[in-house]
C-alpha atoms as a PDB file:
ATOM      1  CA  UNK A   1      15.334 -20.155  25.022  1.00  0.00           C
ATOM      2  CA  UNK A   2      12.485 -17.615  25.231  1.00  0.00           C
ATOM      3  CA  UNK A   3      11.471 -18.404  28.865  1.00  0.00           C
ATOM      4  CA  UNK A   4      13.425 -21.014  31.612  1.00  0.00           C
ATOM      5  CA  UNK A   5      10.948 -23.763  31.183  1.00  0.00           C
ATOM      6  CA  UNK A   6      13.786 -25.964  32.552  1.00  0.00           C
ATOM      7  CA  UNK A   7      14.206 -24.588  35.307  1.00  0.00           C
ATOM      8  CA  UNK A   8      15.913 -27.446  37.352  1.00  0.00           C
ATOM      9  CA  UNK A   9      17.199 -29.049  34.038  1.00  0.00           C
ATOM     10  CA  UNK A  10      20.058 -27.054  33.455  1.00  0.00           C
ATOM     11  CA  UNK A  11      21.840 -29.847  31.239  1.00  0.00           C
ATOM     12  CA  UNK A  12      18.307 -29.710  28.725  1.00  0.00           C
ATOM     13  CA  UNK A  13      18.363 -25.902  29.322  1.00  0.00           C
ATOM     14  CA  UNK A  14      22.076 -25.187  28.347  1.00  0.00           C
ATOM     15  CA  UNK A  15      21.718 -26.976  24.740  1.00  0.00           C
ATOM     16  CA  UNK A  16      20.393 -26.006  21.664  1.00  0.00           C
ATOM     17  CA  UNK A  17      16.853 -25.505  20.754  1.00  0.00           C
ATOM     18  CA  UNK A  18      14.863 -28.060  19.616  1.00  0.00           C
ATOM     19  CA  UNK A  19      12.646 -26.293  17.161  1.00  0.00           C
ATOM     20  CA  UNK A  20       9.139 -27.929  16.199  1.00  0.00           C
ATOM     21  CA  UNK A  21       8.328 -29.368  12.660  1.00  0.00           C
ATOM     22  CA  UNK A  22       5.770 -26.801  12.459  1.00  0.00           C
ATOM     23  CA  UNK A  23       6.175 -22.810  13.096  1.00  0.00           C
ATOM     24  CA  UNK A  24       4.887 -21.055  15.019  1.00  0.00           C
ATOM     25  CA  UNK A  25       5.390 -16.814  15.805  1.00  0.00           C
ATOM     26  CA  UNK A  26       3.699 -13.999  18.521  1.00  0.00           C
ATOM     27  CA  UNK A  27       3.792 -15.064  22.232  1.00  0.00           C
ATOM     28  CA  UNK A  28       1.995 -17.977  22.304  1.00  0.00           C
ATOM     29  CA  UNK A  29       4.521 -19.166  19.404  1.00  0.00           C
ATOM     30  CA  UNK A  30       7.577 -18.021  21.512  1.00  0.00           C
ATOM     31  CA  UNK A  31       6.074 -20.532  24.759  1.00  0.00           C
ATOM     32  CA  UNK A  32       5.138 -23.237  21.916  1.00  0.00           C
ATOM     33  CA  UNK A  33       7.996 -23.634  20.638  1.00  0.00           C
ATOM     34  CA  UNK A  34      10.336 -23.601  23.971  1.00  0.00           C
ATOM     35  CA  UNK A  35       8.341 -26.231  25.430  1.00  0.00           C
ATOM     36  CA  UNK A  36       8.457 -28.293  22.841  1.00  0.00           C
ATOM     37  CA  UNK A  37      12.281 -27.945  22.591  1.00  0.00           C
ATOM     38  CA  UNK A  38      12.369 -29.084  26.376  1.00  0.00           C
ATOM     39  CA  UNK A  39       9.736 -31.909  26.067  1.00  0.00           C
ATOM     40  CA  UNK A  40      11.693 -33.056  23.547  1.00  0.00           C
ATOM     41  CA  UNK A  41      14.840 -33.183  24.875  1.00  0.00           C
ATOM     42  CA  UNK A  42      13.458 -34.749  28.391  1.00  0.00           C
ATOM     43  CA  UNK A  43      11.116 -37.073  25.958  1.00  0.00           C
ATOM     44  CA  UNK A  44       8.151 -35.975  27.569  1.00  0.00           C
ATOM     45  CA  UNK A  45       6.050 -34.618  24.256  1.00  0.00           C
ATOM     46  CA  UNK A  46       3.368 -37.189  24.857  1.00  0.00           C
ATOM     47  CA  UNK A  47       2.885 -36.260  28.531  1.00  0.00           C
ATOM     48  CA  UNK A  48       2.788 -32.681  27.867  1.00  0.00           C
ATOM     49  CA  UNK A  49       0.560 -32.902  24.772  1.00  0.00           C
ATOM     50  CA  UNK A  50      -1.919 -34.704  27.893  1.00  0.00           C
ATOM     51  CA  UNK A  51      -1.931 -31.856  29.829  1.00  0.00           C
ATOM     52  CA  UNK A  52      -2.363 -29.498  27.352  1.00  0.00           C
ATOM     53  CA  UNK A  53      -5.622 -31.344  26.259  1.00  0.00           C
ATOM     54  CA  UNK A  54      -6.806 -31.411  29.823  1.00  0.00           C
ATOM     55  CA  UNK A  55      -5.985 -27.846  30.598  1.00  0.00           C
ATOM     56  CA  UNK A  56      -7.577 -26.511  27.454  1.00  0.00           C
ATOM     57  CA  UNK A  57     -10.762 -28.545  27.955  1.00  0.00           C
ATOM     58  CA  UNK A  58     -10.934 -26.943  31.512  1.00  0.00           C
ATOM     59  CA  UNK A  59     -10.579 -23.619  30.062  1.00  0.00           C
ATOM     60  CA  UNK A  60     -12.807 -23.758  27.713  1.00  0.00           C
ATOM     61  CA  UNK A  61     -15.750 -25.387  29.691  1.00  0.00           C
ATOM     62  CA  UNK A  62     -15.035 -24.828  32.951  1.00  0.00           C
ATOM     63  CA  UNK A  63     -16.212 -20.565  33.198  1.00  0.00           C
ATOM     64  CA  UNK A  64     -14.826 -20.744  37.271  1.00  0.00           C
ATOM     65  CA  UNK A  65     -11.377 -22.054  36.260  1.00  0.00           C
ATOM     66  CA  UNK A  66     -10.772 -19.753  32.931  1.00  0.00           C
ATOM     67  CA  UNK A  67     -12.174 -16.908  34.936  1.00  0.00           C
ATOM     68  CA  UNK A  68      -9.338 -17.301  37.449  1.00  0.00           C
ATOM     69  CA  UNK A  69      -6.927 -17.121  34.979  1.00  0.00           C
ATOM     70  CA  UNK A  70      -7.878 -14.634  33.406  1.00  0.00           C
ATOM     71  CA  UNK A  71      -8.951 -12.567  35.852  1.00  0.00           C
ATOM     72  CA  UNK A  72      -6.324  -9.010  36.357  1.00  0.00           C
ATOM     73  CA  UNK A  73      -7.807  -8.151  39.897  1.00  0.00           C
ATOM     74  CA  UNK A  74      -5.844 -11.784  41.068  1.00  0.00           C
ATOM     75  CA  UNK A  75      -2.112 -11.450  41.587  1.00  0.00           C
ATOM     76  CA  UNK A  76       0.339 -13.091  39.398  1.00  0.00           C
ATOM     77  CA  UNK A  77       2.132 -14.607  42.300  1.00  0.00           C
ATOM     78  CA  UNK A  78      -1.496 -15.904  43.958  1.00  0.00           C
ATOM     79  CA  UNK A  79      -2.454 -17.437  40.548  1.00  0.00           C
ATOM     80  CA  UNK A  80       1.167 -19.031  40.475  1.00  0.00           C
ATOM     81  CA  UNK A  81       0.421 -20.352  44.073  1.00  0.00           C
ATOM     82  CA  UNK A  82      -2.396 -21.780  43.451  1.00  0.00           C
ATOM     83  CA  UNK A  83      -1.883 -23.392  40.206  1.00  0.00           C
ATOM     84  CA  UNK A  84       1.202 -24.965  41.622  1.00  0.00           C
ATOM     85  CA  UNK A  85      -0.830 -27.009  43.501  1.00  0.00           C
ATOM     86  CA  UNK A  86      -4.188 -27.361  41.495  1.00  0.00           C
ATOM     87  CA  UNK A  87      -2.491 -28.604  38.480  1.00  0.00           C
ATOM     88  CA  UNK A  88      -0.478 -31.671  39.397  1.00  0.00           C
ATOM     89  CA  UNK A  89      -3.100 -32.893  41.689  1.00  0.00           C
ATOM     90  CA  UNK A  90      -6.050 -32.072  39.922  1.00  0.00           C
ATOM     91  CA  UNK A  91      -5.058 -32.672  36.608  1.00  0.00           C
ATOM     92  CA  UNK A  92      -1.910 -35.149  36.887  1.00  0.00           C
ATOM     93  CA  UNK A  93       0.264 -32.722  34.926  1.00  0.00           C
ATOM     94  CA  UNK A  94       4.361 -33.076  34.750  1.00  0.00           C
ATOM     95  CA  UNK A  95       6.700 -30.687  36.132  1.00  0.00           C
ATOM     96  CA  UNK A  96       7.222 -29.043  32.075  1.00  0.00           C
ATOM     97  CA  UNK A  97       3.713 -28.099  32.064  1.00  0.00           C
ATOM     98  CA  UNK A  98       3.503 -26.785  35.427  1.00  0.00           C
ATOM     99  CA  UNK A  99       6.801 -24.814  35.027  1.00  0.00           C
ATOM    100  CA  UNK A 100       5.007 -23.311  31.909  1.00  0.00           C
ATOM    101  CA  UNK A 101       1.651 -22.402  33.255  1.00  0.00           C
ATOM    102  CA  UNK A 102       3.902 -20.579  36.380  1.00  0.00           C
ATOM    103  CA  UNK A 103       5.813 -18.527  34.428  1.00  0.00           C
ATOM    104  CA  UNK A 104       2.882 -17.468  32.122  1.00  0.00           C
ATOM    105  CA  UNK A 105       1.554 -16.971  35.642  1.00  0.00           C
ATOM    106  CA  UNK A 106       4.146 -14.638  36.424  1.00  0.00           C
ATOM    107  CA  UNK A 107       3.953 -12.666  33.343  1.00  0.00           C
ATOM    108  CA  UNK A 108       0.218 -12.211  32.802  1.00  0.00           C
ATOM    109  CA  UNK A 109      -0.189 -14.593  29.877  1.00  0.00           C
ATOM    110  CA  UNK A 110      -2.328 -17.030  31.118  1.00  0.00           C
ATOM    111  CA  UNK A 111      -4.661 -15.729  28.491  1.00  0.00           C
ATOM    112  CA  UNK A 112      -2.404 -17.362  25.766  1.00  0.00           C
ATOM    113  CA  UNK A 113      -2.702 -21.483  27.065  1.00  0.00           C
ATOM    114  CA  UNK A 114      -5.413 -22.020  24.980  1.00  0.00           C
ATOM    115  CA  UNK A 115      -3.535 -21.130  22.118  1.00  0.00           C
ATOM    116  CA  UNK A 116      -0.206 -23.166  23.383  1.00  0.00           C
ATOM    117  CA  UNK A 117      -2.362 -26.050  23.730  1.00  0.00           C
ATOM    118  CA  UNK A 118      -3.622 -25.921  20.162  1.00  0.00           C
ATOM    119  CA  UNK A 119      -0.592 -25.462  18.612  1.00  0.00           C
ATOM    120  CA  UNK A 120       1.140 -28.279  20.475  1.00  0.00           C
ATOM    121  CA  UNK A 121      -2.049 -30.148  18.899  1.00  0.00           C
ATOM    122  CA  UNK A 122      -0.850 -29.556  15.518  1.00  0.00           C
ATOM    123  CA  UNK A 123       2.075 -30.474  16.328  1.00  0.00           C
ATOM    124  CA  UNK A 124       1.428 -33.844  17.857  1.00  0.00           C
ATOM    125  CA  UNK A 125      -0.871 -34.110  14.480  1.00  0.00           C
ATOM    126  CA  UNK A 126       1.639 -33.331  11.879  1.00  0.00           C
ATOM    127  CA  UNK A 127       3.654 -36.079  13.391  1.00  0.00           C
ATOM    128  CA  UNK A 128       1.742 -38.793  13.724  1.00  0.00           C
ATOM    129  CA  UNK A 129       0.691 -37.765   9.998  1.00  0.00           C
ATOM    130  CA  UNK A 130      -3.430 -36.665  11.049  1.00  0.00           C
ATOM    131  CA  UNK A 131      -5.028 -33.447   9.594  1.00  0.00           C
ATOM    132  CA  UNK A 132      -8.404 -32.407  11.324  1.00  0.00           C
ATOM    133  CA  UNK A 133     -10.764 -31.649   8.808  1.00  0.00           C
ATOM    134  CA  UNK A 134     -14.150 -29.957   9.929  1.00  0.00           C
ATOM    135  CA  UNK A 135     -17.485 -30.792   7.319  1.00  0.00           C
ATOM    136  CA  UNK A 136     -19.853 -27.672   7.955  1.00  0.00           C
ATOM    137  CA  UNK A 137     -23.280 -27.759   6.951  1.00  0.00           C
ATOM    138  CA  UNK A 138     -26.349 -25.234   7.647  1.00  0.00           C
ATOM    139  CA  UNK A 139     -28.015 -28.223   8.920  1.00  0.00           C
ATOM    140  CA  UNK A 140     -27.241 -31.242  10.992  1.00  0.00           C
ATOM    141  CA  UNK A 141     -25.823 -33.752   8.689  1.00  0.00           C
ATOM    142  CA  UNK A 142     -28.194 -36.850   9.630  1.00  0.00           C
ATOM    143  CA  UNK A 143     -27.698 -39.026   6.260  1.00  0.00           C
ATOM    144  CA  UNK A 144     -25.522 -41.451   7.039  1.00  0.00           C
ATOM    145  CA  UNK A 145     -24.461 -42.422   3.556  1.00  0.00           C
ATOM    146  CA  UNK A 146     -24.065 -39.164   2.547  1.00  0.00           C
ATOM    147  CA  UNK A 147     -21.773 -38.590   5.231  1.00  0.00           C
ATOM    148  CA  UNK A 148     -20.091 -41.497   4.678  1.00  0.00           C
ATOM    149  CA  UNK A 149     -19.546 -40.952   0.841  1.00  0.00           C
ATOM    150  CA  UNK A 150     -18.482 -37.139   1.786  1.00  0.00           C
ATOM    151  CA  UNK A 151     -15.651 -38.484   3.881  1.00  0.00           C
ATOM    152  CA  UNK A 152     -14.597 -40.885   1.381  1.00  0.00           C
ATOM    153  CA  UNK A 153     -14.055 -37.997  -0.966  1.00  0.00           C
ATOM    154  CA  UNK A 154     -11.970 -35.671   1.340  1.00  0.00           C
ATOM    155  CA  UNK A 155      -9.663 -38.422   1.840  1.00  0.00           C
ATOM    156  CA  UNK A 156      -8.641 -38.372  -1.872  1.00  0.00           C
ATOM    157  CA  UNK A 157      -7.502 -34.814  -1.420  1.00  0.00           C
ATOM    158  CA  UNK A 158      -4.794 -35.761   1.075  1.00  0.00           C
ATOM    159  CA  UNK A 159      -2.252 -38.588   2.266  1.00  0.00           C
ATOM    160  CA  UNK A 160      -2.789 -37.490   5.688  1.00  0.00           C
ATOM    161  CA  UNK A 161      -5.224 -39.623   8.029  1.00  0.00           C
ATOM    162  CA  UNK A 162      -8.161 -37.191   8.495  1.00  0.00           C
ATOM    163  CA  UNK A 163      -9.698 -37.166  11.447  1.00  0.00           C
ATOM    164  CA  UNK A 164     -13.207 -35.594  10.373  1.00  0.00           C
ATOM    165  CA  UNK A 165     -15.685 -34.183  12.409  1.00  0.00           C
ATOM    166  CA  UNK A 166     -18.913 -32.130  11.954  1.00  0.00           C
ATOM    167  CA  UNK A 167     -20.248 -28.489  12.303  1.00  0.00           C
ATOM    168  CA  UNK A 168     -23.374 -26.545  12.057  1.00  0.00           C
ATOM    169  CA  UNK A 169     -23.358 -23.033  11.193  1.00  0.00           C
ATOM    170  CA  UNK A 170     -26.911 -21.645   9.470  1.00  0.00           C
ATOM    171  CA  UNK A 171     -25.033 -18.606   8.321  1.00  0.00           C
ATOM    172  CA  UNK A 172     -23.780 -20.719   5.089  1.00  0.00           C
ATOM    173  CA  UNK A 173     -27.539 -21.099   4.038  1.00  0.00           C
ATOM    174  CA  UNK A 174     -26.485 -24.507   2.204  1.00  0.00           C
ATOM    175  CA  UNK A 175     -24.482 -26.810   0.705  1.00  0.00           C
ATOM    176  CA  UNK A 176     -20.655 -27.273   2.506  1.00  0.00           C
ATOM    177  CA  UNK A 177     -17.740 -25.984   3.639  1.00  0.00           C
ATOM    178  CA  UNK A 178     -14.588 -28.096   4.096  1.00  0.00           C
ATOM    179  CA  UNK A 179     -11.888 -26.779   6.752  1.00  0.00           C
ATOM    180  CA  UNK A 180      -8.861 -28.181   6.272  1.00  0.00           C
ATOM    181  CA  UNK A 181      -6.850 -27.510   9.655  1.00  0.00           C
ATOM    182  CA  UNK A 182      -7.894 -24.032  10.067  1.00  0.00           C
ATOM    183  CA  UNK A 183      -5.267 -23.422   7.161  1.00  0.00           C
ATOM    184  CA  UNK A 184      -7.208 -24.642   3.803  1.00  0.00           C
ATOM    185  CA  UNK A 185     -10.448 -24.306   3.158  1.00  0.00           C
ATOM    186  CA  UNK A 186     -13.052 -26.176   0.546  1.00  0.00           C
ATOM    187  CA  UNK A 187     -16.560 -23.628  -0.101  1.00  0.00           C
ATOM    188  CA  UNK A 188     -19.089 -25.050  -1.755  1.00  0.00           C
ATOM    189  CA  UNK A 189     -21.966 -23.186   0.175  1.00  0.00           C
ATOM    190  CA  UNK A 190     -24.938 -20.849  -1.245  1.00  0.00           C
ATOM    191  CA  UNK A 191     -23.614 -18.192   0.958  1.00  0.00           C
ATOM    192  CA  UNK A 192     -20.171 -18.090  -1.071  1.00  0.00           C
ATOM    193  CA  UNK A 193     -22.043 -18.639  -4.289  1.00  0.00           C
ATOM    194  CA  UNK A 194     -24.869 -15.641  -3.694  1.00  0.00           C
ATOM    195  CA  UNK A 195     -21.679 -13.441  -2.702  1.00  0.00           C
ATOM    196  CA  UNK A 196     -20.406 -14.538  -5.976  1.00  0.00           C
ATOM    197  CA  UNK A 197     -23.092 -13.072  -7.668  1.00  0.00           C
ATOM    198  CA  UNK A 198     -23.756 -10.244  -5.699  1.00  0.00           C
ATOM    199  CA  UNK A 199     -20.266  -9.442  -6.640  1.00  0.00           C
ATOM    200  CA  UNK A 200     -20.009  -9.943 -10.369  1.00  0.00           C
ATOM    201  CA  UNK A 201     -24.112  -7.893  -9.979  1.00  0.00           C
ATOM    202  CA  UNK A 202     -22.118  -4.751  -8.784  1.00  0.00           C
ATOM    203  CA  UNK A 203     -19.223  -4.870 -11.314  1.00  0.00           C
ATOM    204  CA  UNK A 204     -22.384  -4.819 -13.960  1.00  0.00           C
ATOM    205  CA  UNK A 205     -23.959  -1.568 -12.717  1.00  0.00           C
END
């Protein structure tokens, strides 16, 4: 296993890995996927997937707490010190998560628990069967019924049950843009169709 996250669960640590339906590769895959090996051998993947949902919401709105861990000027073994007792009285976590967040205490990758988090988020998706799916639009999608007739039609393209939710980004000028997990994409915007163009403009000249 990459790193003892059992320590004090020699049995769990002494078996095989349990590797997750999903891959994943670089450090934060190598901490991914040993966790999830433990938490599923000590049939704690619900519980952890918790924490990692709290933790990463903390992170990624709270600047005091992600500045502490990622701050270089604080010691690995003060961050470890502290978090040891921040984390499973602030935040409830189990002893898998906290033996996690110590060791990437200890090594200086603190940096990479947002990335854990989401990962173990597509995992905990993949097996309940969910796919996130993200509508972008230039503008705030506001019509109701077009929304609602939108969502009907991205359900066709999948089995999965979609959990859908909405994004603004003006750069697109228009129409949509379907993200599919991060991993497929739908583009149906004018800024993909005036690149189009552009494109084919140049090859003319």
């Amino acid at each position: 296993m990459f790193v003892n996250l059992t320590r004090g669960y020699a049995s769990v640590a002494t078996s095989a890995m349990i590797r997750p339906p999903i891959g994943f590769f670089g450090v934060d895959g190598k901490y991914t996927n040993a966790l999830y090996s433990a938490a599923s051998k000590t049939q704690k993947i619900d519980a952890v997937s918790q924490d990692l949902n709290k933790l990463k919401d903390a992170y990624q709105k709270d600047a005091k707490f992600r500045d502490f861990m990622i701050n270089p000027l604080i010691k690995s073994s003060v961050k470890k010190e502290i978090l040891s007792k921040v984390l499973p009285e602030k935040f409830k976590t189990c002893d898998l998560t906290n033996n996690m967040v110590a060791i990437m205490a200890e090594t200086n990758k603190l940096k990479y628990l947002p990335l854990v988090a989401g990962n173990f988020a597509k995992i905990m998706a993949f097996i309940r069967g969910e796919l996130d799916c993200t509508i972008i639009t230039a503008k705030p999608l506001t019509d109701q019924k077009m929304k609602q007739e939108l969502e009907a039609i991205l359900k066709k393209f999948t089995s999965k049950k979609l959990t859908i939710a909405t994004k603004v980004d003006p750069s697109i000028v228009g129409g949509v843009v379907v993200d599919f997990g991060g991993e497929h994409y739908i583009d149906m915007s004018v800024r993909s169709k005036l690149k189009f163009y552009t494109d084919v403009l140049r090859e003319s000249v």
